[in-house]
PDB file of N, CA and C in Angstrom:
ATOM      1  N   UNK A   1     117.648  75.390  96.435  1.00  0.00           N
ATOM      2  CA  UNK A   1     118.923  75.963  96.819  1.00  0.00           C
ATOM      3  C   UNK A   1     118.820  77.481  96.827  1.00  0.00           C
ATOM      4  N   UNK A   2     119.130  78.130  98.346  1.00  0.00           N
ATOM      5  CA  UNK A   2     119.409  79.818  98.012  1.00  0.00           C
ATOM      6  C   UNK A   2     120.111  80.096  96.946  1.00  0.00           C
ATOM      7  N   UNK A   3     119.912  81.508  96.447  1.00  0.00           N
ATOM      8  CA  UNK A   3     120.828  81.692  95.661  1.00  0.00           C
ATOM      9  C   UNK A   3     120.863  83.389  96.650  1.00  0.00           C
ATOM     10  N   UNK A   4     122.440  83.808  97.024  1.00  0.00           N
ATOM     11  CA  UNK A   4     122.683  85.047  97.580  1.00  0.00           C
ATOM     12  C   UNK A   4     122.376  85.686  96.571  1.00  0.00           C
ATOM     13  N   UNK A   5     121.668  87.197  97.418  1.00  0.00           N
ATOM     14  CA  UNK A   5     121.215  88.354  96.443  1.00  0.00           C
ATOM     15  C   UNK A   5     121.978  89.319  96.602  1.00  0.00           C
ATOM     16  N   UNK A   6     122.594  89.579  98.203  1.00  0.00           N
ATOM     17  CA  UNK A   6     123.613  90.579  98.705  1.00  0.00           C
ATOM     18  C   UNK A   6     124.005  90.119  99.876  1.00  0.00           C
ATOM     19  N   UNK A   7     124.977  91.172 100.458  1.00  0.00           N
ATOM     20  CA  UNK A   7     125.595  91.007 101.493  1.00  0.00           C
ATOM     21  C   UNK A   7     126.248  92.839 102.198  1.00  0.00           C
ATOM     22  N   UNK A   8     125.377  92.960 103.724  1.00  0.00           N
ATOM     23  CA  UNK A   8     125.998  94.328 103.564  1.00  0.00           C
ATOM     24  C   UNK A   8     126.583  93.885 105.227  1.00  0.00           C
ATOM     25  N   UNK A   9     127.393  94.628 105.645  1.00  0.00           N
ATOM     26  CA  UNK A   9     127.846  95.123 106.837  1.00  0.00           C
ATOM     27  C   UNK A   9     127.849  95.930 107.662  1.00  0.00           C
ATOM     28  N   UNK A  10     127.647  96.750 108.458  1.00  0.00           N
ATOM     29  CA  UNK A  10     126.795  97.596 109.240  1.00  0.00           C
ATOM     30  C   UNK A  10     127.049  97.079 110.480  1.00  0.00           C
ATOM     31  N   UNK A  11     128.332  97.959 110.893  1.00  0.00           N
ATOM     32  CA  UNK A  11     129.009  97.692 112.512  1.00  0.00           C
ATOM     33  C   UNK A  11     129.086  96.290 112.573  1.00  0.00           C
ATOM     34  N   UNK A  12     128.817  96.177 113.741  1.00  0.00           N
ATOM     35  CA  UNK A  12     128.744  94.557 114.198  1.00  0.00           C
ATOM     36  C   UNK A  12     127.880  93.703 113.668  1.00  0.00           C
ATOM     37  N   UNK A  13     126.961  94.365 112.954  1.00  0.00           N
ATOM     38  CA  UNK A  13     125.438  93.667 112.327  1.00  0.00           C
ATOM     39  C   UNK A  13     126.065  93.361 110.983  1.00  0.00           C
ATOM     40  N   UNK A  14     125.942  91.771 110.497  1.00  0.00           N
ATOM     41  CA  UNK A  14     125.734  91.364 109.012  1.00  0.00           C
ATOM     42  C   UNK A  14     124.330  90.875 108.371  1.00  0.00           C
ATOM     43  N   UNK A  15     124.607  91.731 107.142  1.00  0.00           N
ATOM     44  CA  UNK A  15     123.391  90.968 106.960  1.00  0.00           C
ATOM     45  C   UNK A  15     123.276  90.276 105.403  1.00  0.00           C
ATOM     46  N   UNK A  16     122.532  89.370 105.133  1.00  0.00           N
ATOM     47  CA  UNK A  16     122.693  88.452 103.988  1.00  0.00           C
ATOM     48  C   UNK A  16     121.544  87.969 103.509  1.00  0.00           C
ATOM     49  N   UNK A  17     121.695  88.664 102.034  1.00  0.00           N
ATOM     50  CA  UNK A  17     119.836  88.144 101.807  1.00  0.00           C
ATOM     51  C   UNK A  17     120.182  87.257 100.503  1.00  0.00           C
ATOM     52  N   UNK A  18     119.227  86.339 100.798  1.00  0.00           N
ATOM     53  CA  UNK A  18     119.034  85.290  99.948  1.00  0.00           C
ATOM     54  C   UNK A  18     117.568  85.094  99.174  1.00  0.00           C
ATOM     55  N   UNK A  19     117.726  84.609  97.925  1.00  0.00           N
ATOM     56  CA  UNK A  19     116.445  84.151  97.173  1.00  0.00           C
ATOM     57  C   UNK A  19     116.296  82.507  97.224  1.00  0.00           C
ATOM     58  N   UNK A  20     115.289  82.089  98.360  1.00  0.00           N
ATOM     59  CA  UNK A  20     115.236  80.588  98.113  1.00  0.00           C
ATOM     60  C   UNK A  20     113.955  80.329  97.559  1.00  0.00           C
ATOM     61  N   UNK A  21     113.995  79.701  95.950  1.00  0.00           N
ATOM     62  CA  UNK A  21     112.378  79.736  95.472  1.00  0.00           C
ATOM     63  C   UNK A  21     111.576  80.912  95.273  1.00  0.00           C
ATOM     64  N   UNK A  22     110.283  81.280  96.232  1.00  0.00           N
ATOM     65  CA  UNK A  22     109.275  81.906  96.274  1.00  0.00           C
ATOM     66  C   UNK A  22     109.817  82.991  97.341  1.00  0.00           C
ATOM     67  N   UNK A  23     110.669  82.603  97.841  1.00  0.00           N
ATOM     68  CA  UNK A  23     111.181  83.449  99.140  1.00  0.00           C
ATOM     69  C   UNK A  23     112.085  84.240  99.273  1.00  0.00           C
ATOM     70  N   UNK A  24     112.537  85.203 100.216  1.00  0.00           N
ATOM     71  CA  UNK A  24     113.743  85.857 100.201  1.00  0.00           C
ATOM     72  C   UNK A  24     113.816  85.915 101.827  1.00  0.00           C
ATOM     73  N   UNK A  25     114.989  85.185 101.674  1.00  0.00           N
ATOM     74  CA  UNK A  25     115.824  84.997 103.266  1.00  0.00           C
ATOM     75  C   UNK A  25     116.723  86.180 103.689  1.00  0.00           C
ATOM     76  N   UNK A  26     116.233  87.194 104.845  1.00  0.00           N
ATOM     77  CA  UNK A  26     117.203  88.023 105.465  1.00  0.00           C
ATOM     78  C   UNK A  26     117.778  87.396 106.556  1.00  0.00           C
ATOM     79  N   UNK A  27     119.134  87.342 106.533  1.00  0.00           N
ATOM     80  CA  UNK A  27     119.998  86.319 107.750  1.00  0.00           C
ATOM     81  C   UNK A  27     120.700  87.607 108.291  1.00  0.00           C
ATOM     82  N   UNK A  28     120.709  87.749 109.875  1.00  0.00           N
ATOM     83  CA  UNK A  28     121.097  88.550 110.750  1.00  0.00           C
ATOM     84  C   UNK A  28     122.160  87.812 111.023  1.00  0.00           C
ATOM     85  N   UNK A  29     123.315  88.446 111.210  1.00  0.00           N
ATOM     86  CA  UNK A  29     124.740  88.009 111.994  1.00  0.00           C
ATOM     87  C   UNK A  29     124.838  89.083 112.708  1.00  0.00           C
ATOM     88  N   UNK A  30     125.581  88.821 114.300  1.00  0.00           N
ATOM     89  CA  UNK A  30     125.581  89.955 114.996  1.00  0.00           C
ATOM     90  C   UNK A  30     125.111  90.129 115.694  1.00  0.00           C
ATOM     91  N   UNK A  31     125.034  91.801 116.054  1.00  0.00           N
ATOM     92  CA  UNK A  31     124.719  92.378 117.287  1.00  0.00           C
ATOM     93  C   UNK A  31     123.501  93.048 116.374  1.00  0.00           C
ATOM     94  N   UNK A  32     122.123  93.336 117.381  1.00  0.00           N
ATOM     95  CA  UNK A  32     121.076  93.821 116.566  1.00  0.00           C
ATOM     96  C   UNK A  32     120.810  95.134 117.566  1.00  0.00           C
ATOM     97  N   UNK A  33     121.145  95.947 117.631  1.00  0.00           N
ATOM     98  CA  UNK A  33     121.137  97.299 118.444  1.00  0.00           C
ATOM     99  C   UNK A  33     120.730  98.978 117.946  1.00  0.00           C
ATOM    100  N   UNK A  34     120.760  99.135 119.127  1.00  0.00           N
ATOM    101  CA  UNK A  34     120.149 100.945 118.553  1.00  0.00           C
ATOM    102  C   UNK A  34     121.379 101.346 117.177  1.00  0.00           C
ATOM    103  N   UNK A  35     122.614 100.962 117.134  1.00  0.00           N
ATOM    104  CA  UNK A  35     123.683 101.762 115.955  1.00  0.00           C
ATOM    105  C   UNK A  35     123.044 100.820 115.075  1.00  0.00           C
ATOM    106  N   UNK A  36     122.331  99.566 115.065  1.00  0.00           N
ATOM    107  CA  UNK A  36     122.087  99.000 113.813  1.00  0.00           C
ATOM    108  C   UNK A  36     120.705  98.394 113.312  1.00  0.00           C
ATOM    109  N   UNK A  37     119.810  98.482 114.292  1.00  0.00           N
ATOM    110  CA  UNK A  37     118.522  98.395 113.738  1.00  0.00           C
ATOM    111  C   UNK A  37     117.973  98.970 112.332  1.00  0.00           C
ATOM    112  N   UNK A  38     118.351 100.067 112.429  1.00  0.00           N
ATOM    113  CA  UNK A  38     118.105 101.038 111.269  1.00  0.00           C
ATOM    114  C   UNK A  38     118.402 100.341 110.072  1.00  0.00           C
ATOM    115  N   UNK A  39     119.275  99.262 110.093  1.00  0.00           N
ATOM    116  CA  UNK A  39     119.643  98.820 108.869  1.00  0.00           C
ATOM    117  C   UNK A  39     118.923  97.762 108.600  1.00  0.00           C
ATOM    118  N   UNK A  40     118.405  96.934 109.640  1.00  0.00           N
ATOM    119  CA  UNK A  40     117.689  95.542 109.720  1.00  0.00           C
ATOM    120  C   UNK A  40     116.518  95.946 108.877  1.00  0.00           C
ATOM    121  N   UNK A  41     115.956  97.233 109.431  1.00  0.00           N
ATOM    122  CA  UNK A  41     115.197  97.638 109.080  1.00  0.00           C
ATOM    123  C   UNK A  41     114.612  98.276 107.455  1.00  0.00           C
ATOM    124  N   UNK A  42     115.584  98.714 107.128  1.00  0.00           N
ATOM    125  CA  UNK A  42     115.688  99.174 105.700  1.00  0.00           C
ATOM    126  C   UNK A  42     115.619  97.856 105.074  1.00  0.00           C
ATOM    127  N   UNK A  43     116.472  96.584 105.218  1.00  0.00           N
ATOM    128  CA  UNK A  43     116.596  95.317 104.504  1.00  0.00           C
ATOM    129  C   UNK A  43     115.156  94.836 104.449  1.00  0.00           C
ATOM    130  N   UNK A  44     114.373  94.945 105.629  1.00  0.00           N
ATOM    131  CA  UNK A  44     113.193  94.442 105.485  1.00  0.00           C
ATOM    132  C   UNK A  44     112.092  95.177 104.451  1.00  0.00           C
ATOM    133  N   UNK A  45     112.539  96.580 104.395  1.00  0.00           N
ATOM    134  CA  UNK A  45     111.571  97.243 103.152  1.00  0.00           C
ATOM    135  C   UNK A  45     112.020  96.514 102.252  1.00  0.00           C
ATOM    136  N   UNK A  46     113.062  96.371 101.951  1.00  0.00           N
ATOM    137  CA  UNK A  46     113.697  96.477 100.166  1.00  0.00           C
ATOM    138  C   UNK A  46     113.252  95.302 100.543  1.00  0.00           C
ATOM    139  N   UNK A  47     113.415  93.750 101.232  1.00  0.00           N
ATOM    140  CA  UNK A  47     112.675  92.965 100.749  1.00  0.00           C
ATOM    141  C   UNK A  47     111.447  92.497 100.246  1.00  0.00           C
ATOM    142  N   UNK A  48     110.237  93.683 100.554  1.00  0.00           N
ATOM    143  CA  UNK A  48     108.999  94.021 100.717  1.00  0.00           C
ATOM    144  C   UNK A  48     108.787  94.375  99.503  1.00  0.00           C
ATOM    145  N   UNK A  49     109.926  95.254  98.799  1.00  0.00           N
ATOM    146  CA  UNK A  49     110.311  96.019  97.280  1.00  0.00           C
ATOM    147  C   UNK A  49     109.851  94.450  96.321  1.00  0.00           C
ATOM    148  N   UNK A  50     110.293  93.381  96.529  1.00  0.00           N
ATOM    149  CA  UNK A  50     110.575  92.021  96.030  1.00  0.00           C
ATOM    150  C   UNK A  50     109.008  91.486  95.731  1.00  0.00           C
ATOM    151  N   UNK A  51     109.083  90.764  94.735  1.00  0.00           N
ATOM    152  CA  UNK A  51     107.747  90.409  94.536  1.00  0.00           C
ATOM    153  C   UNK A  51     107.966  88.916  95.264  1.00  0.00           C
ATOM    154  N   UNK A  52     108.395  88.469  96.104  1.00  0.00           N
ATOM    155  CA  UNK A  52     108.710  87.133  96.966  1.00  0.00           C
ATOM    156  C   UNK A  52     107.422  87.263  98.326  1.00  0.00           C
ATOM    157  N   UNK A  53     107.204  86.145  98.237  1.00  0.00           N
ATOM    158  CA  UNK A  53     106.206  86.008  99.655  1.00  0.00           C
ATOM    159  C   UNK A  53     106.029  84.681  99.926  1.00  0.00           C
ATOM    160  N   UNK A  54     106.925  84.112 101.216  1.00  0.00           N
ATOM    161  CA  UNK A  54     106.824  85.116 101.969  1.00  0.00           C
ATOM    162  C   UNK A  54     108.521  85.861 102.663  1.00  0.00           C
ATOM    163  N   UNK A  55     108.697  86.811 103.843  1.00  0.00           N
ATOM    164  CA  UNK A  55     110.182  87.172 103.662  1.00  0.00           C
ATOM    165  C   UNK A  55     110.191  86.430 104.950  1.00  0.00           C
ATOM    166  N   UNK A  56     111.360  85.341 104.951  1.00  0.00           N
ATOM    167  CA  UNK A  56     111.709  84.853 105.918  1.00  0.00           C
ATOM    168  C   UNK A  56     113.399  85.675 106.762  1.00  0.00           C
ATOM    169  N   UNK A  57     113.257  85.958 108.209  1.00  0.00           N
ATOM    170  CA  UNK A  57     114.118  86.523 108.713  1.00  0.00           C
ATOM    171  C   UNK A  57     114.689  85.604 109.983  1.00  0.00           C
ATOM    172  N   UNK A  58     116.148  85.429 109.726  1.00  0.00           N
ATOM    173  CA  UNK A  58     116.571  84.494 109.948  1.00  0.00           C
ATOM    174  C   UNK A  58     117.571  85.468 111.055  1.00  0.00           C
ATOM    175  N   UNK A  59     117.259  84.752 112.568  1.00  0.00           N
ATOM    176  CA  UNK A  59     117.901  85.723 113.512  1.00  0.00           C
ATOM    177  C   UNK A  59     118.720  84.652 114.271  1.00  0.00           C
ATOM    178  N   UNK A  60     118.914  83.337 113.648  1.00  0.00           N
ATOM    179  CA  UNK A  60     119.941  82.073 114.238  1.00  0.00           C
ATOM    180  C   UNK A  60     121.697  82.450 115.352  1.00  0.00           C
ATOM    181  N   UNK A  61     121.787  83.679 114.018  1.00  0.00           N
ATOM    182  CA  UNK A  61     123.163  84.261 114.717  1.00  0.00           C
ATOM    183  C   UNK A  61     123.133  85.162 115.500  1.00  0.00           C
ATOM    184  N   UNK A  62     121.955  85.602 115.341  1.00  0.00           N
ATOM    185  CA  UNK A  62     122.456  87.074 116.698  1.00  0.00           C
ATOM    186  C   UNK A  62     122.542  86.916 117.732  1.00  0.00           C
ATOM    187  N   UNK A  63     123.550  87.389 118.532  1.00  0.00           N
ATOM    188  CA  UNK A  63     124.483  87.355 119.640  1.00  0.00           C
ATOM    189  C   UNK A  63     123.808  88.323 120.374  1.00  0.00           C
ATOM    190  N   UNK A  64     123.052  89.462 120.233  1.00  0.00           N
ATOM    191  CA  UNK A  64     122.718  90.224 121.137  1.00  0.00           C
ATOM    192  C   UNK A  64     121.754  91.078 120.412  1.00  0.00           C
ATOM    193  N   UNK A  65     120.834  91.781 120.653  1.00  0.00           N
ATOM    194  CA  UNK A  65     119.606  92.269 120.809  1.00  0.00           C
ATOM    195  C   UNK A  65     118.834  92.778 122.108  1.00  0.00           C
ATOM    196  N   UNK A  66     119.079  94.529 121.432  1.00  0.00           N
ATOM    197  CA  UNK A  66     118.382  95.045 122.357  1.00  0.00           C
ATOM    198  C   UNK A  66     116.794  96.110 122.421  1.00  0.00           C
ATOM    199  N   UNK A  67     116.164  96.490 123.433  1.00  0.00           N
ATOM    200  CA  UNK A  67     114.896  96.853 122.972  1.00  0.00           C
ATOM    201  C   UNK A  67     114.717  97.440 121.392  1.00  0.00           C
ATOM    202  N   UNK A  68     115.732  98.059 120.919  1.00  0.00           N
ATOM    203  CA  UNK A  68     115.195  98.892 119.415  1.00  0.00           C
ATOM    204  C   UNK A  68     115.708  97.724 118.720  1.00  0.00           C
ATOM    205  N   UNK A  69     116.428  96.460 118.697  1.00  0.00           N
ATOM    206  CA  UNK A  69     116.142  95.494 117.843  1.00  0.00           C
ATOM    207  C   UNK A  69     114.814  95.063 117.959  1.00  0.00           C
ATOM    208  N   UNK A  70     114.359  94.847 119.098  1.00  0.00           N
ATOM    209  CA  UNK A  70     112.689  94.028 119.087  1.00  0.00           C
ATOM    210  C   UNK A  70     111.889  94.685 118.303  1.00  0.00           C
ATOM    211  N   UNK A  71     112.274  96.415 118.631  1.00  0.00           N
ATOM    212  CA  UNK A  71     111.228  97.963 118.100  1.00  0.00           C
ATOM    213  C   UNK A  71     110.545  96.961 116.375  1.00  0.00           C
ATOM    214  N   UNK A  72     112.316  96.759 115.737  1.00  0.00           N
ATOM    215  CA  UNK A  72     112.120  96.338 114.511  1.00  0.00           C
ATOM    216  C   UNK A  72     111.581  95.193 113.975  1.00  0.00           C
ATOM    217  N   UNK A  73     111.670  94.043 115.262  1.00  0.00           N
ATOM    218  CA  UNK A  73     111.181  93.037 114.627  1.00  0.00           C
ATOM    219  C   UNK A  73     109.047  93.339 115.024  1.00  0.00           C
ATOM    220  N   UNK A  74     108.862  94.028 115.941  1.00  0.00           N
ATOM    221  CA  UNK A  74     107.569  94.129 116.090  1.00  0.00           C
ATOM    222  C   UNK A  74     106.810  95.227 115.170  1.00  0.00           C
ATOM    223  N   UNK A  75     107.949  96.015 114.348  1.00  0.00           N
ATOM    224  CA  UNK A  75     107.267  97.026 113.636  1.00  0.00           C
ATOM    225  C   UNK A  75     107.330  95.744 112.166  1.00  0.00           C
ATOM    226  N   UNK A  76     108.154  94.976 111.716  1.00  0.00           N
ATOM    227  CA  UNK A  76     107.927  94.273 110.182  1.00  0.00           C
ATOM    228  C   UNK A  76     106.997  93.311 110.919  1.00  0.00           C
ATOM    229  N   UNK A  77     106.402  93.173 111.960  1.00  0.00           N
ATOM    230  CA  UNK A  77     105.239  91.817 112.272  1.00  0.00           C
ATOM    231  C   UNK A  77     104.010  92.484 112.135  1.00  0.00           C
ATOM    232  N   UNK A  78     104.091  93.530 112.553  1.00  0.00           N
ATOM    233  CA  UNK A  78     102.878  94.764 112.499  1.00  0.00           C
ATOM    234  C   UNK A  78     102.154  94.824 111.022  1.00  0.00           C
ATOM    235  N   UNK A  79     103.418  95.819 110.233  1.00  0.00           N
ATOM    236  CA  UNK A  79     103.548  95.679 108.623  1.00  0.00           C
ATOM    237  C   UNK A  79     103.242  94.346 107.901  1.00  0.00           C
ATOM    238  N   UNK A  80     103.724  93.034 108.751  1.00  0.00           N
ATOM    239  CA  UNK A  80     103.410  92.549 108.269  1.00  0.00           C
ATOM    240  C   UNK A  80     101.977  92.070 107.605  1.00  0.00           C
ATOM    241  N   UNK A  81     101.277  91.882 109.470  1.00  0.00           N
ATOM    242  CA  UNK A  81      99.470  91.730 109.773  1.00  0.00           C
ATOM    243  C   UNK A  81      98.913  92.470 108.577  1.00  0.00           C
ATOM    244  N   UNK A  82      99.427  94.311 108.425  1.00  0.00           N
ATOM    245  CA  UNK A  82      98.753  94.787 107.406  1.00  0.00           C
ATOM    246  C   UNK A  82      98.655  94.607 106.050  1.00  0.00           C
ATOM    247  N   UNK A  83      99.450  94.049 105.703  1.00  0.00           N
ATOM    248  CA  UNK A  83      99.717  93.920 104.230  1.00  0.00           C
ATOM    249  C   UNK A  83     100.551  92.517 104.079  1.00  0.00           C
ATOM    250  N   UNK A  84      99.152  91.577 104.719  1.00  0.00           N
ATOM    251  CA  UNK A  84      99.243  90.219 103.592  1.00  0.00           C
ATOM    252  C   UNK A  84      99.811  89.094 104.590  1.00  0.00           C
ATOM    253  N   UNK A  85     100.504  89.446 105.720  1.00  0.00           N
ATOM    254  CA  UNK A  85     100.768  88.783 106.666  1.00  0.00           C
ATOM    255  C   UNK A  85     102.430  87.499 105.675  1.00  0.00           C
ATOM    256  N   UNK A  86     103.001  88.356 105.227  1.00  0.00           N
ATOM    257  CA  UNK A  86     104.229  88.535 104.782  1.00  0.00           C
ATOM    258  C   UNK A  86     105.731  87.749 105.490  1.00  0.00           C
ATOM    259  N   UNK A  87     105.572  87.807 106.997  1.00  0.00           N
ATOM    260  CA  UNK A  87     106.828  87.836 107.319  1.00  0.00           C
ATOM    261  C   UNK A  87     106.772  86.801 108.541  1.00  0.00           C
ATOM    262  N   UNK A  88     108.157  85.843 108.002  1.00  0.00           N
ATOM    263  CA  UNK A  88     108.395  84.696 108.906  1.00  0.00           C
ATOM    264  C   UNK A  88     109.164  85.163 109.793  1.00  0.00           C
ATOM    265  N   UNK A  89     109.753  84.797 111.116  1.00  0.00           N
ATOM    266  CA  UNK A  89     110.786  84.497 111.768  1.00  0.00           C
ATOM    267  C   UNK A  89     111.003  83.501 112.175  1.00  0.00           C
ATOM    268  N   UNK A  90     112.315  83.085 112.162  1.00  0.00           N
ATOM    269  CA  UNK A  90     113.620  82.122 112.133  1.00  0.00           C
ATOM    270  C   UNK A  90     113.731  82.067 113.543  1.00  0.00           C
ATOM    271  N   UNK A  91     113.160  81.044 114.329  1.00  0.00           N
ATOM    272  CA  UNK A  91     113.503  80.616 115.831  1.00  0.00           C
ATOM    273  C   UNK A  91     115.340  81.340 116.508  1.00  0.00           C
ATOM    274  N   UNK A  92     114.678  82.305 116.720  1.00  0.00           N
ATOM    275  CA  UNK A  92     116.586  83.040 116.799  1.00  0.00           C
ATOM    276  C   UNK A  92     117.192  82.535 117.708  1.00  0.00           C
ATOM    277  N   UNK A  93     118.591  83.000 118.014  1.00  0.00           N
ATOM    278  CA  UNK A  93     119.731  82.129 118.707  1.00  0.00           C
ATOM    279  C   UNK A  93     119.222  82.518 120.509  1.00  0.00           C
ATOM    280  N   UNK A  94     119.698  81.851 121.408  1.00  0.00           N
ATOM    281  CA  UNK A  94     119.050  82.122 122.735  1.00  0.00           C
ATOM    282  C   UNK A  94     119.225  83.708 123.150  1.00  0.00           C
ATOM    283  N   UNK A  95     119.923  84.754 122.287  1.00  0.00           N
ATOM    284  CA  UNK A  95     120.384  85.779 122.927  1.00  0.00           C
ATOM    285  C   UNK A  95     118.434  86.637 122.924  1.00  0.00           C
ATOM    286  N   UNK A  96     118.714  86.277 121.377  1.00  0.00           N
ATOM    287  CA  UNK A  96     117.037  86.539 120.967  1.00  0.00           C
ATOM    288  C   UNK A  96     116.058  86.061 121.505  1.00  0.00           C
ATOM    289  N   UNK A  97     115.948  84.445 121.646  1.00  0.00           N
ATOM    290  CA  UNK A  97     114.808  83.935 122.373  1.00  0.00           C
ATOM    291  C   UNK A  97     114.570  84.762 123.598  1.00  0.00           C
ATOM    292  N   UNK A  98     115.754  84.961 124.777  1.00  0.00           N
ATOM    293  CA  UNK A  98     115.543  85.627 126.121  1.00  0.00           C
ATOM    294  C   UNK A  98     114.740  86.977 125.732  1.00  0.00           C
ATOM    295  N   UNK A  99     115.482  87.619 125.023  1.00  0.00           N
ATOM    296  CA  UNK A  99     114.941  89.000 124.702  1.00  0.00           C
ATOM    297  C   UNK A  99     113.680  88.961 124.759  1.00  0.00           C
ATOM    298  N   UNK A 100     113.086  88.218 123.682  1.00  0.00           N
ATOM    299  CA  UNK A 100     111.474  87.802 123.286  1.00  0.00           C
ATOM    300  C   UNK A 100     110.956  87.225 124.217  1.00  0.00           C
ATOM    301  N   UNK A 101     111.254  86.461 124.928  1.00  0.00           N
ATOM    302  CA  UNK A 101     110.209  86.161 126.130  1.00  0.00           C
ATOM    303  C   UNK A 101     110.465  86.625 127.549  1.00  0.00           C
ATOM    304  N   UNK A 102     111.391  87.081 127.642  1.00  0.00           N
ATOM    305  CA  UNK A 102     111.597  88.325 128.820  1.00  0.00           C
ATOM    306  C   UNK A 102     110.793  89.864 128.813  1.00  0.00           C
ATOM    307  N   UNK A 103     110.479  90.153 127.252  1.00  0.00           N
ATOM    308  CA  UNK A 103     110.020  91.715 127.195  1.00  0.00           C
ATOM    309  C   UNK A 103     108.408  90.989 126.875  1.00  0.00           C
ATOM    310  N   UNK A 104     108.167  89.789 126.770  1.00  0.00           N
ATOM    311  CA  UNK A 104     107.078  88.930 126.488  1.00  0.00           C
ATOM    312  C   UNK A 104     106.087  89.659 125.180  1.00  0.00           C
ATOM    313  N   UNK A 105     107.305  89.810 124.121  1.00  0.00           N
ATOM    314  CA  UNK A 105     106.029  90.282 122.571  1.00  0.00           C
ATOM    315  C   UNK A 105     106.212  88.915 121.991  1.00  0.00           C
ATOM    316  N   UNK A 106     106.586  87.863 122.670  1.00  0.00           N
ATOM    317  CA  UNK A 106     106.350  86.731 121.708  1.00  0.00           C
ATOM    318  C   UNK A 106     104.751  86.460 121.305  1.00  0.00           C
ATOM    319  N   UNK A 107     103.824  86.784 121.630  1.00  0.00           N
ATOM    320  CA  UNK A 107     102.522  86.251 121.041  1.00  0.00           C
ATOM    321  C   UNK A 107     102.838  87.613 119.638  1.00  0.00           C
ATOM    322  N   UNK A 108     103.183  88.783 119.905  1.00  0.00           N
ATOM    323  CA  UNK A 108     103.059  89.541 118.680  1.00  0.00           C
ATOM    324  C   UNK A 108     103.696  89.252 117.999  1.00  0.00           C
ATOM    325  N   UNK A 109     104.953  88.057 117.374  1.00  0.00           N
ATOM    326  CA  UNK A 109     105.738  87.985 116.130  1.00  0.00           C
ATOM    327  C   UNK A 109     105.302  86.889 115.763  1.00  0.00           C
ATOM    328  N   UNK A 110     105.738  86.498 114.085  1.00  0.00           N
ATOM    329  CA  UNK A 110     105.358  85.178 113.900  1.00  0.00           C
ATOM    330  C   UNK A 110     106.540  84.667 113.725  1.00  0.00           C
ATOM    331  N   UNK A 111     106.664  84.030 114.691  1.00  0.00           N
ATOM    332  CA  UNK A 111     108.108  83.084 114.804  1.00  0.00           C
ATOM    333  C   UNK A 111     107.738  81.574 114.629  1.00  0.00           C
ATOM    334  N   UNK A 112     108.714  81.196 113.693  1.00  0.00           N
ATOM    335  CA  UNK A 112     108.467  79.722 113.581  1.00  0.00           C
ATOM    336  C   UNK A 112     109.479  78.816 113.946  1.00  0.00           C
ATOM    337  N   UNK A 113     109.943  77.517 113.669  1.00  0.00           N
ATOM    338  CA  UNK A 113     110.790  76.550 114.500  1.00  0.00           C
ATOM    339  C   UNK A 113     111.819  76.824 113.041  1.00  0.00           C
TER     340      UNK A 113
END
């Protein structure tokens, strides 16, 4: 069972991190955009802060995503490769899927089902 660790808000972007087990779940609600990447982004350090591995990022809800959302998910896949190969992704909602296989970095993330 998760147990919530926080919950912040940031424009249209929510975000909600959870401890399940060994893991720590970042859940995106929202819009993932240039006013709010910055924050996706910070969540993914401080989860990194966490002695949890691995960080699963859960993009089920986002409604929209644009190039500097991808910026972020291809810079924590990057980070990830380097240090330990760390970071899941959460088969995201179709706004995301299009994104990802329209700008075609799907071979660069590790997205799972």
């Amino acid at each position: 069972m998760a147990i919530s660790v926080s919950v912040s808000k940031h424009g249209l972007l929510t975000m909600r991190i959870d401890r399940d087990g060994d893991s720590v779940v970042v859940r995106a609600l929202g819009q993932l955009d240039i006013g709010t990447s910055k924050h996706l982004e910070e969540e993914l350090r401080q989860a990194l802060r966490c002695d949890a591995s691995p960080v699963v990022l859960d993009l089920g809800k986002v409604d929209f995503i644009d190039s500097t959302g991808l910026r972020v998910l291809l810079w924590g896949a990057e980070h990830s490769r380097e240090n330990g190969d760390w970071l899941r992704i959460r088969n995201g909602s179709a706004a995301v899927r299009k994104a990802v296989e329209t700008s075609g970095v799907e071979p660069l993330l590790p997205i799972t089902a």
